[in-house]
Each structure stands twice: as C-alpha cells, then as structure tokens.
Protein backbone atom coordinates (compact mmCIF):
# COMPACT_ATOMS: atom_id res chain seq x y z
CA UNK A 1 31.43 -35.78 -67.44
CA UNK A 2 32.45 -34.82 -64.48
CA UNK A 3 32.71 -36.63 -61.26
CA UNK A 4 30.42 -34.62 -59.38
CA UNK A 5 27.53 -34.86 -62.30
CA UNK A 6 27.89 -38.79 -61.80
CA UNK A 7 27.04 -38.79 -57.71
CA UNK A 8 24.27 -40.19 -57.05
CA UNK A 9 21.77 -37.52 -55.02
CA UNK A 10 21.54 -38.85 -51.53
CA UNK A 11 18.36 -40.71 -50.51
CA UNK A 12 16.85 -39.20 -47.15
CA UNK A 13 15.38 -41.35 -44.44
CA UNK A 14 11.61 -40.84 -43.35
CA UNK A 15 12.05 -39.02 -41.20
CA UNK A 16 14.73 -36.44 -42.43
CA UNK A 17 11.76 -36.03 -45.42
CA UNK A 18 9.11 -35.51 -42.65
CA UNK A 19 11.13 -33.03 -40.54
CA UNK A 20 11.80 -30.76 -43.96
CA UNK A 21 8.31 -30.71 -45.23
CA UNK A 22 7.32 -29.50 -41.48
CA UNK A 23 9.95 -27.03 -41.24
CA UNK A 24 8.68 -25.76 -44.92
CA UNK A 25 5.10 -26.27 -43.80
CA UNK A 26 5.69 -23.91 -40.94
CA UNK A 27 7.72 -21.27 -42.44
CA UNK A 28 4.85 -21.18 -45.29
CA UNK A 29 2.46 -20.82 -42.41
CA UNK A 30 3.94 -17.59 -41.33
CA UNK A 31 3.97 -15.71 -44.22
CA UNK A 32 0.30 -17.24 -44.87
CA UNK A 33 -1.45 -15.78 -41.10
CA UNK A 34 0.87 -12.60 -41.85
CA UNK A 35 -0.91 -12.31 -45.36
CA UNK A 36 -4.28 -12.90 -43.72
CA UNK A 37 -4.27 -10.21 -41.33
CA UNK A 38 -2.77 -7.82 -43.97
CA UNK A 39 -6.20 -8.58 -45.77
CA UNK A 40 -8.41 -8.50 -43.37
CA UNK A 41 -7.26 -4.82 -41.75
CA UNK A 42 -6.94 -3.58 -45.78
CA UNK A 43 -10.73 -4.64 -45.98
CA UNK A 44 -12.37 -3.84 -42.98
CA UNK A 45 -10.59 -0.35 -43.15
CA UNK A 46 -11.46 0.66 -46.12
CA UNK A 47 -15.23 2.01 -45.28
CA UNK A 48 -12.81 4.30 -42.70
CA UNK A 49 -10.79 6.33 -45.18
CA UNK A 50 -13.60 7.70 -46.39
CA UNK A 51 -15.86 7.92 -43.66
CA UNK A 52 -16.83 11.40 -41.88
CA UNK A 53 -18.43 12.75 -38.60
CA UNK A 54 -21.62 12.23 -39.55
CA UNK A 55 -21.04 8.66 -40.25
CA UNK A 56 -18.69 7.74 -37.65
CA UNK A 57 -19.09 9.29 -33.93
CA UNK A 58 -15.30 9.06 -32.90
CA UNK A 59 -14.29 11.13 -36.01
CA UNK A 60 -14.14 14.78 -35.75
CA UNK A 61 -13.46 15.63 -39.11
CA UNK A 62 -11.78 12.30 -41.07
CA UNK A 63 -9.93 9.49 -40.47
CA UNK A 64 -6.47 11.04 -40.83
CA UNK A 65 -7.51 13.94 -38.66
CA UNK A 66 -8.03 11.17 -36.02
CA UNK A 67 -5.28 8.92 -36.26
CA UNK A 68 -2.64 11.49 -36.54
CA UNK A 69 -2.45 12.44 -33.07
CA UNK A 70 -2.72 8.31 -32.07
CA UNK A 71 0.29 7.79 -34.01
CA UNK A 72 2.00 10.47 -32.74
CA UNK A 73 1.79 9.49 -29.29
CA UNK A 74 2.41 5.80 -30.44
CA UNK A 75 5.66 7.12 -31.65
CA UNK A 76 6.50 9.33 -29.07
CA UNK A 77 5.68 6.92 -26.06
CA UNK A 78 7.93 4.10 -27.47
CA UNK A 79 11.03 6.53 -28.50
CA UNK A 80 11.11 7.98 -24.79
CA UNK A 81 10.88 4.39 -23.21
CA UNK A 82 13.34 3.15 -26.13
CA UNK A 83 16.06 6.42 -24.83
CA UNK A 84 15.67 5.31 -21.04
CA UNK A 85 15.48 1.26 -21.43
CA UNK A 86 18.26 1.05 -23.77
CA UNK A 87 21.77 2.50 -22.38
CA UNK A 88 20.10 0.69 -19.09
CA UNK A 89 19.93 -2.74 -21.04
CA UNK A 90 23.68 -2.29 -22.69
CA UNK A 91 24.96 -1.67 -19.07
CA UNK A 92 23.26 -4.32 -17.21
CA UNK A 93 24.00 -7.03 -19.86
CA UNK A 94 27.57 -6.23 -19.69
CA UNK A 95 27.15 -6.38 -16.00
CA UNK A 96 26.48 -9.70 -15.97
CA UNK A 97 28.46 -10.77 -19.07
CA UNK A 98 32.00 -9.20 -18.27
CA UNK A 99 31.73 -7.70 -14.64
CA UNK A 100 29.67 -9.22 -11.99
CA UNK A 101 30.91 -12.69 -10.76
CA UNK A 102 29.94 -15.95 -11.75
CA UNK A 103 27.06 -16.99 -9.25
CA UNK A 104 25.99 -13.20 -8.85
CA UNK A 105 25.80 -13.19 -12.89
CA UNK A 106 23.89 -15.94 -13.02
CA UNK A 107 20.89 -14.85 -10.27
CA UNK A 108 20.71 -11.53 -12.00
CA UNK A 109 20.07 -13.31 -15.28
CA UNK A 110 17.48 -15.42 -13.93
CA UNK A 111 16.04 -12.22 -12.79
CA UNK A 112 16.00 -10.25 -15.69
CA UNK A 113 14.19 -14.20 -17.17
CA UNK A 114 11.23 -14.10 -14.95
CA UNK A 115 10.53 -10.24 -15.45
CA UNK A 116 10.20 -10.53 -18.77
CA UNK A 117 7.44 -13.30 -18.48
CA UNK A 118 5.60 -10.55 -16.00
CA UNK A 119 1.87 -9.73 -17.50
CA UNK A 120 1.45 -6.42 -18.90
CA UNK A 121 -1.60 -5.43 -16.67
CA UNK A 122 0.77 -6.19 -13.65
CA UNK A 123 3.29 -3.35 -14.58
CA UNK A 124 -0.11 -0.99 -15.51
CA UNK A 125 -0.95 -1.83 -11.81
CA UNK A 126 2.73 -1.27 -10.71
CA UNK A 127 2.85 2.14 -12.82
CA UNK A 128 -0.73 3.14 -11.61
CA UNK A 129 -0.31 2.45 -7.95
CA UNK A 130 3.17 2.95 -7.35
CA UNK A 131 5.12 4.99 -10.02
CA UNK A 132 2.57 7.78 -10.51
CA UNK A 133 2.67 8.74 -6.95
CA UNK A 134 6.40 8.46 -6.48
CA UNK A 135 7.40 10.57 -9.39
CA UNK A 136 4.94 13.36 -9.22
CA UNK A 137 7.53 15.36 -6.62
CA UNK A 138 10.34 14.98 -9.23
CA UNK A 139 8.10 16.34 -11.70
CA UNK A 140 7.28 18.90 -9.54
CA UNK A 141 10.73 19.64 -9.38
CA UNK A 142 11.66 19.41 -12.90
CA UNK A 143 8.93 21.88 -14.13
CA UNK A 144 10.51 23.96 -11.33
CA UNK A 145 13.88 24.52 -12.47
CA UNK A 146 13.82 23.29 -15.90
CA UNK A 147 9.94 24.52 -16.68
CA UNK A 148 11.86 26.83 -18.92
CA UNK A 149 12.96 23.41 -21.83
CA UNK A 150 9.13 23.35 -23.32
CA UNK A 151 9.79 19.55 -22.74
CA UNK A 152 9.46 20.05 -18.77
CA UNK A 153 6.94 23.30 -19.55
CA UNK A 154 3.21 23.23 -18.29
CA UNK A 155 1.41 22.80 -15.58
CA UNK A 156 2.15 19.96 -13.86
CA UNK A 157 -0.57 16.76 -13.28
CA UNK A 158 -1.21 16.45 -9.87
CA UNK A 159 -1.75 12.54 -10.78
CA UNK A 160 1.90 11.53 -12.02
CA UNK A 161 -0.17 10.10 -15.37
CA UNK A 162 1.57 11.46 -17.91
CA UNK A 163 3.58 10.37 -21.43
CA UNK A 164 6.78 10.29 -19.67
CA UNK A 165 5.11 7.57 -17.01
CA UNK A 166 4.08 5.64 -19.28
CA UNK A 167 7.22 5.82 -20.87
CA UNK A 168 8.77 4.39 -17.74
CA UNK A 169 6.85 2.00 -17.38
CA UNK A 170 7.50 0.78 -21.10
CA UNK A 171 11.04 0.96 -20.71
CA UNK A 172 10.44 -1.12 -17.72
CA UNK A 173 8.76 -3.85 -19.42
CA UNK A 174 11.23 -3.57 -22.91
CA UNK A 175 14.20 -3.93 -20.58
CA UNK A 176 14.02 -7.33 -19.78
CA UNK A 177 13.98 -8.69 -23.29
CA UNK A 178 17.10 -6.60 -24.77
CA UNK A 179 18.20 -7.15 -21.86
CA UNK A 180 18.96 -10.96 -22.19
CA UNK A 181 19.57 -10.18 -26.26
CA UNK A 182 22.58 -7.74 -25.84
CA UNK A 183 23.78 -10.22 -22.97
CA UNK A 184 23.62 -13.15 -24.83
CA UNK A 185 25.63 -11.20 -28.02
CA UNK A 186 28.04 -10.17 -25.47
CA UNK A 187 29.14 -13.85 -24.23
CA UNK A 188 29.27 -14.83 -27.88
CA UNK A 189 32.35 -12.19 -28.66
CA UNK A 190 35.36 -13.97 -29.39
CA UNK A 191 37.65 -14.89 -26.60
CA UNK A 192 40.71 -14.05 -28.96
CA UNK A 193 39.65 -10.73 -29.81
CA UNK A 194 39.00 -10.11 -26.07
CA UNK A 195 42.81 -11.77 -25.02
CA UNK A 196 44.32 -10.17 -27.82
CA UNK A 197 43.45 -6.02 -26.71
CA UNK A 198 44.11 -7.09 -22.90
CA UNK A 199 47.49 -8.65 -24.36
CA UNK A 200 48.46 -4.93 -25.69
CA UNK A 201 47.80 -2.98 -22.64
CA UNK A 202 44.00 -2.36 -22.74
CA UNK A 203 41.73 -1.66 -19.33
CA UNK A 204 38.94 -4.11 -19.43
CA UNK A 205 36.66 -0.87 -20.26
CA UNK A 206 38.83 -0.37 -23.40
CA UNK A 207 38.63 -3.88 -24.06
CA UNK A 208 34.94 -3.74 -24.21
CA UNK A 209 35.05 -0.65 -26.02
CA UNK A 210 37.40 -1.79 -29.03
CA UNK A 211 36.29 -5.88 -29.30
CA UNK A 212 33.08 -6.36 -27.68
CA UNK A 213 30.55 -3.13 -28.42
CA UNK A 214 32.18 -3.26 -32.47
CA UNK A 215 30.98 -7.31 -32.39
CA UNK A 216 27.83 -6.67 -30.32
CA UNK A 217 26.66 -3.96 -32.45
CA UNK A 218 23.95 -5.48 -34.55
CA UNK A 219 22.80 -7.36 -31.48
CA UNK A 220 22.10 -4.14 -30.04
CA UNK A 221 20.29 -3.33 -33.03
CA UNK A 222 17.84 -5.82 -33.13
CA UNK A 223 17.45 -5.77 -29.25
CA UNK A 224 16.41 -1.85 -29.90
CA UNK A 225 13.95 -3.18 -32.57
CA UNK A 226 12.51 -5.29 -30.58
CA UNK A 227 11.73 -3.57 -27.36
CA UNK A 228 11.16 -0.69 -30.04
CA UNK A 229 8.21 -3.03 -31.81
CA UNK A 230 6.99 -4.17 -28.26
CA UNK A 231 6.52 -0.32 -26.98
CA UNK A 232 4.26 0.27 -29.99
CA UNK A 233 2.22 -1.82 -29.45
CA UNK A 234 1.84 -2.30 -25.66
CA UNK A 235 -2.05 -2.40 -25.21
CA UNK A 236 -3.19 -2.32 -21.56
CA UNK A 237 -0.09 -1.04 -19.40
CA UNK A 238 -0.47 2.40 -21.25
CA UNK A 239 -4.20 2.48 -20.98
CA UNK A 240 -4.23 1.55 -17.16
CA UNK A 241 -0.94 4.27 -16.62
CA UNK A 242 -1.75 6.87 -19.31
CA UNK A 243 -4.35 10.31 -18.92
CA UNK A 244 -5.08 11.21 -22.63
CA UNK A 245 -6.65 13.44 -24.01
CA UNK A 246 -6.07 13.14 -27.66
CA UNK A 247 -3.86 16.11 -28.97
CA UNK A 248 -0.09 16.43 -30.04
CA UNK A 249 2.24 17.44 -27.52
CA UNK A 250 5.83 17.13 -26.91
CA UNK A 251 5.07 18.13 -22.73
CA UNK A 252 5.81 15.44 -20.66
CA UNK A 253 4.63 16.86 -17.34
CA UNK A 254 1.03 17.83 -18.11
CA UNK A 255 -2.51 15.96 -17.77
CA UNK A 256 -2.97 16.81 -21.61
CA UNK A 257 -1.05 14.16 -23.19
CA UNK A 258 -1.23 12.41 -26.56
CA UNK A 259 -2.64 9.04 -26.64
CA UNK A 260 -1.18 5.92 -28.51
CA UNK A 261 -3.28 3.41 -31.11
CA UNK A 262 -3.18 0.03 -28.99
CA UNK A 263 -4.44 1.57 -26.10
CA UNK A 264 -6.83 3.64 -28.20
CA UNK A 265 -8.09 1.02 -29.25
CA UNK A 266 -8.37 -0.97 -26.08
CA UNK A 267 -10.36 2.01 -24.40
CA UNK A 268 -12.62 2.46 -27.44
CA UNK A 269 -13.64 -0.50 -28.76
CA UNK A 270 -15.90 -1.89 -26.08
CA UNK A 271 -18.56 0.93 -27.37
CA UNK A 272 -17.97 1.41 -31.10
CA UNK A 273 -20.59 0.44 -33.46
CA UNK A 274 -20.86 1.10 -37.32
CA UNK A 275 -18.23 2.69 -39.33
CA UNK A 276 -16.79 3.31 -35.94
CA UNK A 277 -15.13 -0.18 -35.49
CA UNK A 278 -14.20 0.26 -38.98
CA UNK A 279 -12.18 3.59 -37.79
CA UNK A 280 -10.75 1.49 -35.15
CA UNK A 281 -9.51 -1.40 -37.41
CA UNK A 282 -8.10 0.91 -39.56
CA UNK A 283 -5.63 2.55 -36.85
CA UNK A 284 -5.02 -0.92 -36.47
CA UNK A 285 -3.52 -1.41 -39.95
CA UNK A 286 -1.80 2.12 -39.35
CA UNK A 287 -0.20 0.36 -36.60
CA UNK A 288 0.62 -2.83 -38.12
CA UNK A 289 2.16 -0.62 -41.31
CA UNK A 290 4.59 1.26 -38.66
CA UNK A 291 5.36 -1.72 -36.61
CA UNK A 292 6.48 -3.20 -40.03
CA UNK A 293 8.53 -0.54 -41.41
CA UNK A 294 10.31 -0.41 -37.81
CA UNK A 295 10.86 -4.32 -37.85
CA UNK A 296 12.14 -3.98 -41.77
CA UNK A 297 14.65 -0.91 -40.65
CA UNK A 298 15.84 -2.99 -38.32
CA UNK A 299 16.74 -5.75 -40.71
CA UNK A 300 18.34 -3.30 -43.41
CA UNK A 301 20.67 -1.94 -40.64
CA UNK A 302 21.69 -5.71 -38.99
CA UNK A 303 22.47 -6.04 -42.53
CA UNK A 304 25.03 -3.55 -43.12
CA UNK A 305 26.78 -4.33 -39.95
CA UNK A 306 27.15 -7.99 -41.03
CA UNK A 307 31.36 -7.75 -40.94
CA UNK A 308 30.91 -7.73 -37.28
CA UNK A 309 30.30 -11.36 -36.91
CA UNK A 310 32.38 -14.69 -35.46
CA UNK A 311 34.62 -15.13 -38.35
CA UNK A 312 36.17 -11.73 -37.89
C-alpha cells in the first residue's frame, strides 16, 4: 500500500464546501439559461421554416429567401467594422502599454474604460447626427476617383447612411473593449523575453515585433472575437445609423444597402403579428447559430496558439 493510498482526504471547512457548490451552482446555471434559449428559438421558429407569403406578410417568398440578405449584411457590417477597429485597437494598446508615459498611459486607459460603458443609442445618435454628415464629402470623393473598385461604385447617398457608416460606428463602439484586452495581454509579456531581444541589439519596434505580438497573439484573437460577436449583434446603433433596404450588396456608398438581423428585428417587431413574429424569432436563432460558431472559432484558434503563453 502505498503512502499516498493511506492519506487521509482532507476535510473542508463550511465555508470552502459552500463556496464550491456556488461556484458549481453557477457554472451549471450557464449552460442551463444557454440551453433554454436554444429551446425556446428552436420552437418558436419552427412554424417559420415552413411558412410562406400568404401566411406571413414580411416573407416574399420563404423564410430563407428572407433571412439571406439579413445575414449577409449581419456579416458584412461586423467584418468592415472588425478591418477598421482592429489594427486601431493593436496600436493604441501598445500605445499605452510600451510607448506613451506612465501618467499619460494611465488617463488614456481610463478613457478607453468609460467609452466602453457608453450606451449603444448614444453612438446611433453620435453616428446619426454627426458622422453621417461629416463623411458624406469623403464619400463623395471616393466614388469620384475610386468609383471605378465596385466597392466605392454607385451613386452616392446624399445622407452619409450607408453600410460603411455603420461600420464606423461599430468599430467605434468594438474598439474600446479589445482595446483594454490586447492592452492588458501586452503588460502580461514577460519582462525577460522583452530584456533579453533589447540585450541583442533590437529597436524597441523589433522588440515588440519578435517577443510581444508572438505572446500577445491569442489575446488578439479573442479580442477580435469579441468585438467580432458584439458587431453582430449590435441592435439599435445600426438601426438609428443604417438606410436599408433589404438586398445584397457589396457597395458601400449607396442608399441601397443590406440590412443586418438585430436591427431587423428591432425595426420589425413592434408590428409583426402571426407567423410573422415567428419569422422574426427564427432570424433570431440564425443569429444566435452564427454568433456561436464565431465564439467556438475563436476558441479552436486560442487553442492552437496555446505555446505562446507565460511559461515560454
């Protein structure tokens, strides 16, 4: 028998019993209100998949015919603000982690805090009132010169309400959050790592390069993710900002622009009735089965990057 076999299993306090059961208790809970709302969209969508336009008044033809274009422009809205928020998030966060000095650092990340506790329907005001207007020259001037990319192709909105906008004003609001993730990953890189390529001759750029991106990498990942799962499904900010008109289009500059599901579903459900809330519910689960599949991407490719950790 060995000596381990004969120790005696420790006995926990009351409380060290009380604290695990909650901490079970409340992991359980989350796979338990995840489960429910899996159920509930499967069942109230169901009557949708099948449903026509003579059942349901939003549908033109079926349900797939309809939610295409939403996710579409779900997908399309939240890739554009993911391509403008995100090589703006890696640069500020190394800003403040590696460049800016101490007291400056530290009043820039209490700024990028507070914005990301800003309500979304302030930034729809923001992008309404104040980014539409300003960036309606530029796109002017883009369809201009570059009308000839089909991208910047069209005729231009005279509004400034257009995907790309909205896009802005998504990357706006995703910014904050990765943001303080990539900044945080950054001041956790290994002071040897970062002594040791100074030691041999490096600029503080090639520092960076060689022993800080390499260790911040899946940080970056899951800060992408997340902004990534925010974008999709931003509700009111894209409804307030956004002109839609329902189709698929990759034209940024035009007043015909694909909408997205949340905001969809923000504008529409006020007035649906019958199968039609059952329509709406079901773009819901559409939305809820992308946002998933983005969040579980993110995990499989955190995961592959785990040598890039502390211990190395």
């Amino acid at each position: 028998m060995t000596a381990s076999a004969t120790m005696p299993k420790p006995v926990l306090s009351l409380g060290d019993r009380v604290f695990s059961r909650s901490a079970v208790f409340a992991g359980s809970m989350i796979l338990v209100t995840l489960a429910a709302v899996a159920i509930f969209l499967i069942v109230r969508s169901l009557p949708a998949f099948t449903a026509t336009n003579e059942s349901a008044s939003l549908l033109s033809s079926n349900f797939w015919a309809y939610v295409g274009p939403l996710v579409f422009g779900t997908v399309w809205a939240a890739t554009l603000a993911l391509a403008i928020a995100l090589p703006l998030a890696i640069g500020i966060a190394l800003f403040i982690s590696h460049y800016a000095p101490r007291q400056l650092a530290q009043v820039l990340g209490y700024i990028v805090d507070l914005l990301a506790a800003v309500p979304s329907v302030v930034f729809g005001l923001w992008g309404i009132g104040v980014l539409a207007p300003a960036v309606q020259p530029i796109y002017v001037w883009l369809n201009e010169h570059l009308g000839w990319i089909p991208l910047f192709g069209g005729v231009v909105t005279g509004t400034g309400r257009t995907i790309l906008t909205a896009a802005l004003v998504l990357a706006v609001m995703i910014l904050p959050i990765m943001t303080a993730i990539c900044r945080e990953v950054f001041l956790q890189a290994p002071s040897l790592h970062e002594e040791a390529a100074l030691a041999l001759g490096a600029t503080r750029w090639e520092m960076i390069r060689l022993a800080i991106l390499p260790f911040g990498r899946p940080g970056m990942v899951s800060a992408a993710m997340l902004g990534l799962g925010r974008a999709l499904g931003e509700t009111m900010a894209v409804a307030m900002v956004l002109s839609a008109t329902g189709i698929v289009s990759l034209r940024l500059l035009t007043s015909e622009n694909p909408s997205t599901i949340a905001a969809n579903i923000a504008l529409s459900f006020p007035e649906a009735y019958g199968e039609n809330i059952n329509v709406l519910i079901a773009t819901g689960l559409i939305l809820f089965i992308v946002t998933f599949l983005v969040n579980a991407v993110a995990r499989w490719i955190v995961s592959r990057r785990a040598e890039f950790s502390g211990a190395n």
